[in-house]
C-alpha atoms as a PDB file:
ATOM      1  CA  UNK A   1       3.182   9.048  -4.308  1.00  0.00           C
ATOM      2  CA  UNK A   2      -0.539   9.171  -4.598  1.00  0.00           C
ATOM      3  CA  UNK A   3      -2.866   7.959  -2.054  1.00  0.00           C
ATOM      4  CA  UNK A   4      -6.213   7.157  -2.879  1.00  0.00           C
ATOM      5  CA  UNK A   5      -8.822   5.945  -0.432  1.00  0.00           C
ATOM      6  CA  UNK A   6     -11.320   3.307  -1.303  1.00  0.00           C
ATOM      7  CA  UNK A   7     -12.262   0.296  -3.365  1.00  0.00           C
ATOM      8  CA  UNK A   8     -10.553  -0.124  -6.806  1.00  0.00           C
ATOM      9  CA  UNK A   9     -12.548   0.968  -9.745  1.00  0.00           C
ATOM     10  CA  UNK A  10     -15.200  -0.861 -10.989  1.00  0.00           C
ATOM     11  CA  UNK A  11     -13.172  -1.108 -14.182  1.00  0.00           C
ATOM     12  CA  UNK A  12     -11.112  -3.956 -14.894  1.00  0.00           C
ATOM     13  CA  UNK A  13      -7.843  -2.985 -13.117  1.00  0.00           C
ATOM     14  CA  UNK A  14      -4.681  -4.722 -12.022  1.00  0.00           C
ATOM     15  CA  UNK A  15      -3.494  -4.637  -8.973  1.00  0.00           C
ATOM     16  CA  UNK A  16      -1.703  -5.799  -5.947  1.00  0.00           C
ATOM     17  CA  UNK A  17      -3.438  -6.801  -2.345  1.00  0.00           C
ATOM     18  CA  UNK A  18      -1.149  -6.205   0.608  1.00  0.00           C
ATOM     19  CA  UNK A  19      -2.576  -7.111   3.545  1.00  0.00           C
ATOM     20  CA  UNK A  20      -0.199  -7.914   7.470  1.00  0.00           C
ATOM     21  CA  UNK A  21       3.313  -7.042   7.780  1.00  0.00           C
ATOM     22  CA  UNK A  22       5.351  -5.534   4.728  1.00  0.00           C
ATOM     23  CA  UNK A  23       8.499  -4.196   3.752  1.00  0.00           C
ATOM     24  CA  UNK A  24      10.235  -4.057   0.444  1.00  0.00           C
ATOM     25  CA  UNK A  25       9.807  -1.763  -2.457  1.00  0.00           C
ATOM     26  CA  UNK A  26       6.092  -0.992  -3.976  1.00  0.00           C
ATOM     27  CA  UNK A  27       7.365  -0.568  -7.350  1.00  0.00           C
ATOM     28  CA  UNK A  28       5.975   2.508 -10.138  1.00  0.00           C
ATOM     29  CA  UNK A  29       3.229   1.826 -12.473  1.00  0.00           C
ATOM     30  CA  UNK A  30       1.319  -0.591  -9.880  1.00  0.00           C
ATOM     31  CA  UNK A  31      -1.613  -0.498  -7.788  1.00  0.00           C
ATOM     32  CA  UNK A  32      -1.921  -1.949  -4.230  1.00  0.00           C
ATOM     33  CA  UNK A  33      -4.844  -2.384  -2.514  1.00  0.00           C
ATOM     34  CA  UNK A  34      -5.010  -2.440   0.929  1.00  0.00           C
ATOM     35  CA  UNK A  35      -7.413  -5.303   1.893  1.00  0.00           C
ATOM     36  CA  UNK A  36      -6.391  -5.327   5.768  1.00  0.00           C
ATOM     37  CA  UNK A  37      -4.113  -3.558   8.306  1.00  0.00           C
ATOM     38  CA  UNK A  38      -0.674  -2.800   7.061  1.00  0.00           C
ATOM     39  CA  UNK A  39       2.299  -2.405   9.292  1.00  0.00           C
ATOM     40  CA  UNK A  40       5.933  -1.514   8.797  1.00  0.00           C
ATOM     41  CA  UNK A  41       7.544  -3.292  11.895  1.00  0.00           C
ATOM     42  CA  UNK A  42      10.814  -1.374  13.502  1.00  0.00           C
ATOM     43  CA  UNK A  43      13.664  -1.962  11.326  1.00  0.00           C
ATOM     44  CA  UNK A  44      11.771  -2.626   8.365  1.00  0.00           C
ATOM     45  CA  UNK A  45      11.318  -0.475   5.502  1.00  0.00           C
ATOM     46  CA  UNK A  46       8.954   0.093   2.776  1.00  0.00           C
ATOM     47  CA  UNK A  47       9.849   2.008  -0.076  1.00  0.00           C
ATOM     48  CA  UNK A  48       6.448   3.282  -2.087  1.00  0.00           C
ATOM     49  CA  UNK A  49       8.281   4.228  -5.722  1.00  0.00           C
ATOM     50  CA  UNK A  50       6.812   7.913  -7.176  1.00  0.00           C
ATOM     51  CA  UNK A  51       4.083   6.817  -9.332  1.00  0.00           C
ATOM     52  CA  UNK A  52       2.271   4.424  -7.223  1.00  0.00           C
ATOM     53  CA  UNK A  53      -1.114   4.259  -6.324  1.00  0.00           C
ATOM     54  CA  UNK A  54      -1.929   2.982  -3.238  1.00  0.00           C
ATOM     55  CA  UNK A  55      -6.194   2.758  -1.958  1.00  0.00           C
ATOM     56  CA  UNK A  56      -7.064   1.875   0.878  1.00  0.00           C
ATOM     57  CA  UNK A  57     -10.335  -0.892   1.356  1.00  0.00           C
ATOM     58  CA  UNK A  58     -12.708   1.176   4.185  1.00  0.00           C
ATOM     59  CA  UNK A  59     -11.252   1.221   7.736  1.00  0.00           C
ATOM     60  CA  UNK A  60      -8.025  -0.150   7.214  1.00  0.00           C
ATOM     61  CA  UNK A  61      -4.859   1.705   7.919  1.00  0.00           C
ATOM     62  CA  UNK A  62      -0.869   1.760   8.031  1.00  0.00           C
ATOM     63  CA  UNK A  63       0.927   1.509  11.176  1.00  0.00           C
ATOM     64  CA  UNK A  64       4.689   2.789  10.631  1.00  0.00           C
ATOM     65  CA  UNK A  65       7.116   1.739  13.341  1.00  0.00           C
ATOM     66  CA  UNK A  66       9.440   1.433  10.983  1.00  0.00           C
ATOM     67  CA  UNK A  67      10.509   3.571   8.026  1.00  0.00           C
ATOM     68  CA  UNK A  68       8.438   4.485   4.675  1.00  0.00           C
ATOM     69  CA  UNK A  69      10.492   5.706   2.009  1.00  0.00           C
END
């Protein structure tokens, strides 16, 4: 998993905004942006597939109560 912290590149790119509460499966060969707060509430889980990219917009974070796979 790769996790890369800022805005996406100022190249066209495809990607993903997650934003709130998640869970599911972040699947290889996509980006997500993270335009807001993530969390993973308790019993939820969020798998993040190896090849991933994951950035971050400034100041947001991840809150895990939950499990990340």
């Amino acid at each position: 998993m790769a996790l890369v912290i800022g805005f996406p590149h100022s190249r066209a790119e495809a990607y993903v905004t997650v934003n709130g509460v998640v869970s599911g499966t972040w699947t290889a060969g996509t980006t997500y942006y993270v335009s807001g707060n993530v969390t993973i509430n308790s019993g939820a889980t969020l798998t993040i597939e190896n090849g991933v990219f994951v950035k971050f917009a400034p100041g947001m974070q991840m809150t895990v109560t939950g499990a990340l796979n």
